[in-house]
C-alpha atoms as a PDB file:
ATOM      1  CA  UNK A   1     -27.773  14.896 -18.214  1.00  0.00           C
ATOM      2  CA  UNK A   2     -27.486  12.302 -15.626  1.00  0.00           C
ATOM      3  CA  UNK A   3     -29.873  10.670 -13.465  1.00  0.00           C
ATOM      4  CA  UNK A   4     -29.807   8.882 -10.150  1.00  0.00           C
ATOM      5  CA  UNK A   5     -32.525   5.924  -8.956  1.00  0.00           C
ATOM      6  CA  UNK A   6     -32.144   5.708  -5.344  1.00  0.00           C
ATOM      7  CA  UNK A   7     -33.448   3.138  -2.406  1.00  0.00           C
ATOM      8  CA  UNK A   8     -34.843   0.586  -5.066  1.00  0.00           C
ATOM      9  CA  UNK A   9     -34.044  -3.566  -4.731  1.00  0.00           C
ATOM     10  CA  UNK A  10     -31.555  -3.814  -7.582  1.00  0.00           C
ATOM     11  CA  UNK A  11     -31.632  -7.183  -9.253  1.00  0.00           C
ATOM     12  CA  UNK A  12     -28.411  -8.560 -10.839  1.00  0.00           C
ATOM     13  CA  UNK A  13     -27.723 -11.599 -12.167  1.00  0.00           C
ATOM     14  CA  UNK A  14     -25.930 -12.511  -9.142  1.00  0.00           C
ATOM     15  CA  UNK A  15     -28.341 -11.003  -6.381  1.00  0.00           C
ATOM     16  CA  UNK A  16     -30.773  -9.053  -5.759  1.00  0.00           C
ATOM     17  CA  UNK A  17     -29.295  -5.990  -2.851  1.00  0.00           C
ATOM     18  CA  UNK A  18     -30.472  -2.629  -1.789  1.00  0.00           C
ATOM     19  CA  UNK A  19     -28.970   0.602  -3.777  1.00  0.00           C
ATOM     20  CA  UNK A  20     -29.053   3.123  -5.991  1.00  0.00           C
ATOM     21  CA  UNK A  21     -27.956   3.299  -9.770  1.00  0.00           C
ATOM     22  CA  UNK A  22     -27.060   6.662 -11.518  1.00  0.00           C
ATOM     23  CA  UNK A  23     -26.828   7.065 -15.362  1.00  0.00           C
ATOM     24  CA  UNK A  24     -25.449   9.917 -17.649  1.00  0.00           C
ATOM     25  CA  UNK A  25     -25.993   9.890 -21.235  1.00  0.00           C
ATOM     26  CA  UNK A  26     -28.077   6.678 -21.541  1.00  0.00           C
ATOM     27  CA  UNK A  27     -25.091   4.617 -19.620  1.00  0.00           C
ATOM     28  CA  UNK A  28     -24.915   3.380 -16.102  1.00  0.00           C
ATOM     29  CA  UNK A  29     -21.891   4.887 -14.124  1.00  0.00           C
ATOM     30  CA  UNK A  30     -22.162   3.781 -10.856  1.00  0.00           C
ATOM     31  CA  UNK A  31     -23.932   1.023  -8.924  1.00  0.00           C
ATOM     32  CA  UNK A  32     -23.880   0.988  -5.274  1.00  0.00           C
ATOM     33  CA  UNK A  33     -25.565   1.739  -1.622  1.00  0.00           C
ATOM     34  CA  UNK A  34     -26.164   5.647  -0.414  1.00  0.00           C
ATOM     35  CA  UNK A  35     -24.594   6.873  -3.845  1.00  0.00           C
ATOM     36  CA  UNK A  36     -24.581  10.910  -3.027  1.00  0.00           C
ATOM     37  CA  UNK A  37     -28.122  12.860  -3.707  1.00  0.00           C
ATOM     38  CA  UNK A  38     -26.566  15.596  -5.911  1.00  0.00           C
ATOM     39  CA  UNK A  39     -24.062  13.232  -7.513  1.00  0.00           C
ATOM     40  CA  UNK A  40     -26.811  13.429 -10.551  1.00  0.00           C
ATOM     41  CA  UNK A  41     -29.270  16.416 -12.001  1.00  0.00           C
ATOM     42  CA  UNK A  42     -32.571  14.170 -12.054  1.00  0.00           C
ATOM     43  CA  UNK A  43     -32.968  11.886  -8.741  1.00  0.00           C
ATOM     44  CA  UNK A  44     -35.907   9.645  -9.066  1.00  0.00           C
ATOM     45  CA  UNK A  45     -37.336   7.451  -5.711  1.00  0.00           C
ATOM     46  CA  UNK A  46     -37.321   3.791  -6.527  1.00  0.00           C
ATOM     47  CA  UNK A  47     -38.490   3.102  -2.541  1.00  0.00           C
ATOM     48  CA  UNK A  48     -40.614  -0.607  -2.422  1.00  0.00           C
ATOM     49  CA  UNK A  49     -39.521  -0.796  -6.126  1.00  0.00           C
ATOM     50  CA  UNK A  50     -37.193  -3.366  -8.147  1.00  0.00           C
ATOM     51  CA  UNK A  51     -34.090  -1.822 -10.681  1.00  0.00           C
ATOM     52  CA  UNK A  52     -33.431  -3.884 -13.434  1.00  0.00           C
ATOM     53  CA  UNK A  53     -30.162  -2.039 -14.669  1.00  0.00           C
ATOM     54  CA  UNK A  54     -29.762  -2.910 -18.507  1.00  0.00           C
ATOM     55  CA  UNK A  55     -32.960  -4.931 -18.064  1.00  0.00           C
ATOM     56  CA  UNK A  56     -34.899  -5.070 -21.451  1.00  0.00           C
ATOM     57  CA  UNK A  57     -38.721  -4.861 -21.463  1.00  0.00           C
ATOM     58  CA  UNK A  58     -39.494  -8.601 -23.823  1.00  0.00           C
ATOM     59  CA  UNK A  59     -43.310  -7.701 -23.607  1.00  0.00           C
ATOM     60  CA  UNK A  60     -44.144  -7.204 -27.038  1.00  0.00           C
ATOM     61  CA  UNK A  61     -47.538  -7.262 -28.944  1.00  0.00           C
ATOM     62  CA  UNK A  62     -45.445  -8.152 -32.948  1.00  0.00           C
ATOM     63  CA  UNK A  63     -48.139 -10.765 -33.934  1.00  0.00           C
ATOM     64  CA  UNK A  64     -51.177  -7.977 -33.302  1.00  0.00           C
ATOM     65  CA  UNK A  65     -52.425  -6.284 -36.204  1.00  0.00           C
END
């Protein structure tokens, strides 16, 4: 199953650009501007939104009971 997130700000370690990521079986295959709308099965609007690709969520709660 693969999955596109289109027209979001996607933040890199080098810059920060407008595009669209897609992703098939929990891997990123492609990042890049206008990728094609049925290039994926699940297309998800990421408009006025920042992509992290391979970002990692640190907020943890490990010291609550």
């Amino acid at each position: 199953m693969s999955t596109l997130i289109r027209n979001g700000a996607v933040v890199t370690a080098r810059a920060t650009r407008a595009a669209d990521v897609r992703m098939e079986g929990g891997r990123i295959t492609d990042v890049g501007p206008s990728l094609p709308a049925n290039s994926a099965d699940n297309a998800i609007d990421a408009a006025g939104m920042y992509v992290m690709p391979g970002g990692i969520d640190a907020h943890t709660h490990l010291d609550m009971p």
